[in-house]
Protein backbone atom coordinates (compact mmCIF):
# COMPACT_ATOMS: atom_id res chain seq x y z
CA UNK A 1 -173.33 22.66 38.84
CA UNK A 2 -174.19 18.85 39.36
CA UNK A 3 -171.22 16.25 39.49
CA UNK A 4 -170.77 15.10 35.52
CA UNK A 5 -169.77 11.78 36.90
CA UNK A 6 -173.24 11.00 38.60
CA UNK A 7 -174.76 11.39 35.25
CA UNK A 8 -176.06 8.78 33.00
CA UNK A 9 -176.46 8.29 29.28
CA UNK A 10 -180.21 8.48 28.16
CA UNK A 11 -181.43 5.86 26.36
CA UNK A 12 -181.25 7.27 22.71
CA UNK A 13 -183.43 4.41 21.54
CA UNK A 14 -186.50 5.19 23.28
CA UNK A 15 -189.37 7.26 21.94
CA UNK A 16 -188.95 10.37 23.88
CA UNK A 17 -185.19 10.78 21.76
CA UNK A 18 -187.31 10.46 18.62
CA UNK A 19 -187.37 14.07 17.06
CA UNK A 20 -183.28 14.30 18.04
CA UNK A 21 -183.11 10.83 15.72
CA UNK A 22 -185.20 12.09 13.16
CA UNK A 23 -182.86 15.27 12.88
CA UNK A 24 -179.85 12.49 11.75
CA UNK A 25 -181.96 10.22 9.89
CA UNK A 26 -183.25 13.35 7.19
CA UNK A 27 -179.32 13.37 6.82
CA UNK A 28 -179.43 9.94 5.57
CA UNK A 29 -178.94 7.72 8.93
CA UNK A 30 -180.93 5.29 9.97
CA UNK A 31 -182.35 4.78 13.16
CA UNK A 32 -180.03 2.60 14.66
CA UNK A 33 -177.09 4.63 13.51
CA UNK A 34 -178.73 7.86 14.64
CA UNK A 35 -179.27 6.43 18.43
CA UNK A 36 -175.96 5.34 18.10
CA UNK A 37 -174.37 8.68 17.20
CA UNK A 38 -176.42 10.72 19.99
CA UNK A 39 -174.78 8.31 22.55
CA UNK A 40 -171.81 8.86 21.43
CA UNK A 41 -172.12 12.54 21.18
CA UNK A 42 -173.35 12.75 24.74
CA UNK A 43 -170.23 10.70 25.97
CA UNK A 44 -167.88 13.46 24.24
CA UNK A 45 -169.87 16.07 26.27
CA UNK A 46 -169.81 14.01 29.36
CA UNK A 47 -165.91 13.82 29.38
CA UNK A 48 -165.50 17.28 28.89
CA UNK A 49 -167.76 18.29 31.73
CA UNK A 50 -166.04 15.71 34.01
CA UNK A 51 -162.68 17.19 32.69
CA UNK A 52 -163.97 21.13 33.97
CA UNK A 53 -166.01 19.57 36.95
CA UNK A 54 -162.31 17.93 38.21
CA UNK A 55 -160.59 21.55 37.20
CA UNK A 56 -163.28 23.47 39.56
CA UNK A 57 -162.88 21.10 42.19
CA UNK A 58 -159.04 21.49 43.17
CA UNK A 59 -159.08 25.12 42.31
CA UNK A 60 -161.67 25.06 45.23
CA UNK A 61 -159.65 22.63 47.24
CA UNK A 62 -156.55 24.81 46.56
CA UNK A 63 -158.37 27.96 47.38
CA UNK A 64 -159.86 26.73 50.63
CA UNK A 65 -156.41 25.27 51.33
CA UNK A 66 -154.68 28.43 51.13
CA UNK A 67 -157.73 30.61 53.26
CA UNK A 68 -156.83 27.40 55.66
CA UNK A 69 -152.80 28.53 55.68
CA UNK A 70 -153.72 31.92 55.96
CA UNK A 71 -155.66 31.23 59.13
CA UNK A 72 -153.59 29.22 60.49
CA UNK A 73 -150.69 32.00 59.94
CA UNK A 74 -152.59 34.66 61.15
CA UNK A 75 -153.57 32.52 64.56
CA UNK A 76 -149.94 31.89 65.19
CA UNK A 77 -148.95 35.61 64.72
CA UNK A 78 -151.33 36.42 67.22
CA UNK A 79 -150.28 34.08 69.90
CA UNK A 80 -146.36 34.81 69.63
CA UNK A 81 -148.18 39.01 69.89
CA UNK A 82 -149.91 37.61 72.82
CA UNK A 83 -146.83 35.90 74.17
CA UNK A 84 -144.74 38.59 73.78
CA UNK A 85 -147.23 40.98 75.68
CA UNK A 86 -146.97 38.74 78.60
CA UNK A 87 -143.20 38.48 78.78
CA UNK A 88 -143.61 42.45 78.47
CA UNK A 89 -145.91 42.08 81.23
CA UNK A 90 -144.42 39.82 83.11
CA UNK A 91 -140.60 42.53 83.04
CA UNK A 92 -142.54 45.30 84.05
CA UNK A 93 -145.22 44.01 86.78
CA UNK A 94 -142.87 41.21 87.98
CA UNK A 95 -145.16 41.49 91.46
CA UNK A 96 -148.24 39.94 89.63
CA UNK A 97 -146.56 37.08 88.21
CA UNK A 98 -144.51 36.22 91.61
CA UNK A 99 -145.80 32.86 93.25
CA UNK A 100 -147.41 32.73 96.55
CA UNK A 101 -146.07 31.42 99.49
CA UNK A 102 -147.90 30.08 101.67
CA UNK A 103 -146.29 30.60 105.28
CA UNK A 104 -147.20 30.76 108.78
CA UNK A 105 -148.50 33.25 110.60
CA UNK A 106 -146.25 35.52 112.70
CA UNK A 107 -145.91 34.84 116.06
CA UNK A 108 -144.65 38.13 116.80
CA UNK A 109 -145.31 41.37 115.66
CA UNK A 110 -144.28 43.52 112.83
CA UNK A 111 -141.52 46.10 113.28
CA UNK A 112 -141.92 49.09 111.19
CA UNK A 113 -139.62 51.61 112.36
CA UNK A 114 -139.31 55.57 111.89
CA UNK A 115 -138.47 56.30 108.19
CA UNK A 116 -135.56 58.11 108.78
CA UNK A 117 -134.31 54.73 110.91
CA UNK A 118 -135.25 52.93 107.69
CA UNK A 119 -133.74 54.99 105.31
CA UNK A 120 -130.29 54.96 106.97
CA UNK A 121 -130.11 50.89 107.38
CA UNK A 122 -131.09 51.29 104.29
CA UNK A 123 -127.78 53.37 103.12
CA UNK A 124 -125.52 51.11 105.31
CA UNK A 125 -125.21 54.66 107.75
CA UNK A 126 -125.46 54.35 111.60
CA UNK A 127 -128.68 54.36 113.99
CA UNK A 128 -129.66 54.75 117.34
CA UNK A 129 -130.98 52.03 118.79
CA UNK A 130 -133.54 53.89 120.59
CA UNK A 131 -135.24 53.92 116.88
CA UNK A 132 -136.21 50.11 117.79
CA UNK A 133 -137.08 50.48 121.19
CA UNK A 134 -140.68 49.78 122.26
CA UNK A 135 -140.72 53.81 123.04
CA UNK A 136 -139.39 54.47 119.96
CA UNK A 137 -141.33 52.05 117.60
CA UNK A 138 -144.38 54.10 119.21
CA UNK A 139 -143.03 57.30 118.15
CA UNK A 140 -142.41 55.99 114.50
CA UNK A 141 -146.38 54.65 114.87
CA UNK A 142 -147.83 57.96 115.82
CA UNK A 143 -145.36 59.91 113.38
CA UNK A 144 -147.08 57.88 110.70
CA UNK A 145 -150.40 58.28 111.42
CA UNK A 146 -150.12 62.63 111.44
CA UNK A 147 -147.31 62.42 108.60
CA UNK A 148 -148.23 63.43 104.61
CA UNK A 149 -147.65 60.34 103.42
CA UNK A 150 -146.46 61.96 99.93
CA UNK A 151 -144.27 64.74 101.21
CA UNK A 152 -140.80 64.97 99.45
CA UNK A 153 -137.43 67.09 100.74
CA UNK A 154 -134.53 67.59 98.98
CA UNK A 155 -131.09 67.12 99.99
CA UNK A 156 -127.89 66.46 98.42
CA UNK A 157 -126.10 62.77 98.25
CA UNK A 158 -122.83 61.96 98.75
CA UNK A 159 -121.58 62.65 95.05
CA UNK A 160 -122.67 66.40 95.81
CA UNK A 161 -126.09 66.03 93.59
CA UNK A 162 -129.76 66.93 95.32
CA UNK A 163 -132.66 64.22 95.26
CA UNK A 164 -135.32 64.32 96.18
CA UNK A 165 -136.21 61.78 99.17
CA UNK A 166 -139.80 61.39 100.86
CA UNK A 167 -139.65 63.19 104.58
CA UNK A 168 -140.35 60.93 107.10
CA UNK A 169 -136.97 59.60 105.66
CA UNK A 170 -135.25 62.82 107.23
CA UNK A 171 -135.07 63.22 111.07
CA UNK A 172 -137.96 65.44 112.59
CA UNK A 173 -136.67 68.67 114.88
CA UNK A 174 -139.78 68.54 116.33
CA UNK A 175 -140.32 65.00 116.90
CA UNK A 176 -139.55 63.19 120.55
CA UNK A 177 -135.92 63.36 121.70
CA UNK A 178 -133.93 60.58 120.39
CA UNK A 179 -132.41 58.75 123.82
CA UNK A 180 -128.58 58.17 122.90
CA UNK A 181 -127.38 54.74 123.08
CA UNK A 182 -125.48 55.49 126.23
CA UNK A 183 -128.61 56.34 128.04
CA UNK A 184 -130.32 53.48 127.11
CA UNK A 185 -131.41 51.33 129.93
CA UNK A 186 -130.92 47.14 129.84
CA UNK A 187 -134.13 46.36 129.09
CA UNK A 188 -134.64 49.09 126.26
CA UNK A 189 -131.46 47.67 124.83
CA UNK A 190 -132.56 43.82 124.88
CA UNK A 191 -135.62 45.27 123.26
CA UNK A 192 -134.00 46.94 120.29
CA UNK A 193 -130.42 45.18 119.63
CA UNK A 194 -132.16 42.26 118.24
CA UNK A 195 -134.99 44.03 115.78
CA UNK A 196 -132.34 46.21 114.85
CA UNK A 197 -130.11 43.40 113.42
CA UNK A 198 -133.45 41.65 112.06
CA UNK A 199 -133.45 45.26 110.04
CA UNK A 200 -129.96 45.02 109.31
CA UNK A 201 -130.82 41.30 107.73
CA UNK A 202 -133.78 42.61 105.85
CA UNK A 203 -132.19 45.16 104.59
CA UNK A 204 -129.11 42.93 102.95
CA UNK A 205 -126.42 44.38 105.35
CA UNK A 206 -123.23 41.48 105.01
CA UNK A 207 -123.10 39.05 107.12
CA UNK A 208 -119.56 39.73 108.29
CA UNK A 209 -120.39 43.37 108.81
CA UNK A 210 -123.67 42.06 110.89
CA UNK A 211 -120.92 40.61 112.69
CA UNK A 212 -118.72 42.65 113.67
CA UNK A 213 -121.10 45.70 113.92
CA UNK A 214 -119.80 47.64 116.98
CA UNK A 215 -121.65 50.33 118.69
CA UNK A 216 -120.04 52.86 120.90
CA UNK A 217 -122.09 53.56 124.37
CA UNK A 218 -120.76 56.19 126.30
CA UNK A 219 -117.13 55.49 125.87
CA UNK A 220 -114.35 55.60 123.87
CA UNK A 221 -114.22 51.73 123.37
CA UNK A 222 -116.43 49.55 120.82
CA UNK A 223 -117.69 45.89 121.21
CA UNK A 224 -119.89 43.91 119.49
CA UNK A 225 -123.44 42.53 119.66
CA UNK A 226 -122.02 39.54 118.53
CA UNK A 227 -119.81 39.06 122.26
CA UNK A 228 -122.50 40.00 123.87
CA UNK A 229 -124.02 36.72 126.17
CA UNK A 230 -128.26 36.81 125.64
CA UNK A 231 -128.41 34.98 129.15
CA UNK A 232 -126.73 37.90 130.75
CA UNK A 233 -128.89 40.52 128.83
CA UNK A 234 -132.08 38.65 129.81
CA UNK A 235 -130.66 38.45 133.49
CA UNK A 236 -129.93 42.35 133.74
């Protein structure tokens, strides 16, 4: 449908309008008032097409305003369903969103202990040091190398319930002899006292308790890592 308000009124008057004049003049007009009547005829129609075209045209601007909403709607719904996917995702794999942090390398190397030394620190219970000894810490490497890596035991906890817990957490009859702290030599202590409150650290032990954390060599009297003097332990 063309725009009604681009049109323009023919020229009634002119010789190709004749037969629609002729129609009016064998009902007694003459030719001027039959020109004139067509014109005025074709005005009426005019302003009742531009009346429709201007109906048509904001029915059409309402309806594409409202598809326009609707879209709009529809792209924020999905967004806050995206959003709240990541949040979801974000609670239950907080490891992927974590930053990275960019830090030097170790100068020294990693200490990764037996399991079983692990899993005690990690209870709060007590540990011989010979766990963190360089002999020891070569035990705990070869133990994991040969161990099932999935292998579970089960024991019971202190409220008198069973869980299961892997077992390389559980001490090994048949691994190497475990030296006693007693028998521990100078330089095998100097080698573990200090990884094994590094553990203690890692493993959220209180500071106070780091502290005053006594272990009992041989006699019936405790002291504490703490009193000991590091020039006299590197000097023995």
């Amino acid at each position: 449908m063309e725009d009604p308000n681009e049109a323009e009124r023919p020229d009634y008057t002119a010789e190709e309008h004749q037969a629609a004049r002729q129609q009016l003049v064998d009902e007694g007009l003459t030719e001027e008032q039959a020109a004139r009547s067509l014109a005025v005829l074709w005005t009426l129609n005019n302003n009742a097409a531009k009346e429709c075209w201007a109906l048509s045209q904001r029915r059409l601007r309402d309806t594409r305003q409202r598809e326009e909403d609707e879209e709009e709607q529809r792209q924020q719904l999905l967004i806050e369903e995206q959003e709240a996917a990541r949040r979801e995702d974000r609670k239950k794999n907080k490891n992927k969103y974590a930053p990275l942090i960019r830090g030097k390398v170790p100068s020294e190397p990693t200490v990764i202990p037996a399991q079983y030394a692990t899993h005690k620190l990690k209870a709060g219970d007590y540990c011989e040091l010979h766990y963190f000894t360089n002999r020891g810490l070569e035990d705990a490497k070869v133990s994991n190398l040969i161990a099932e890596p999935d292998a579970l035991v089960m024991l019971p906890s202190a409220d008198g319930l069973h869980s299961w817990i892997p077992a390389a957490a559980v001490k090994d009859p048949k691994a190497a002899p475990v030296v006693k702290d007693e028998h521990l030599s100078w330089e095998e202590f100097n080698e573990a006292a200090p990884r094994m409150l590094a553990m203690m650290k890692l493993h959220n032990w209180p500071e106070d308790r780091r502290r005053r954390w006594h272990l009992t060599i041989g006699s019936a009297q405790g002291w504490s890592l703490e009193e000991l003097n590091q020039d006299l332990i590197f000097e023995a």
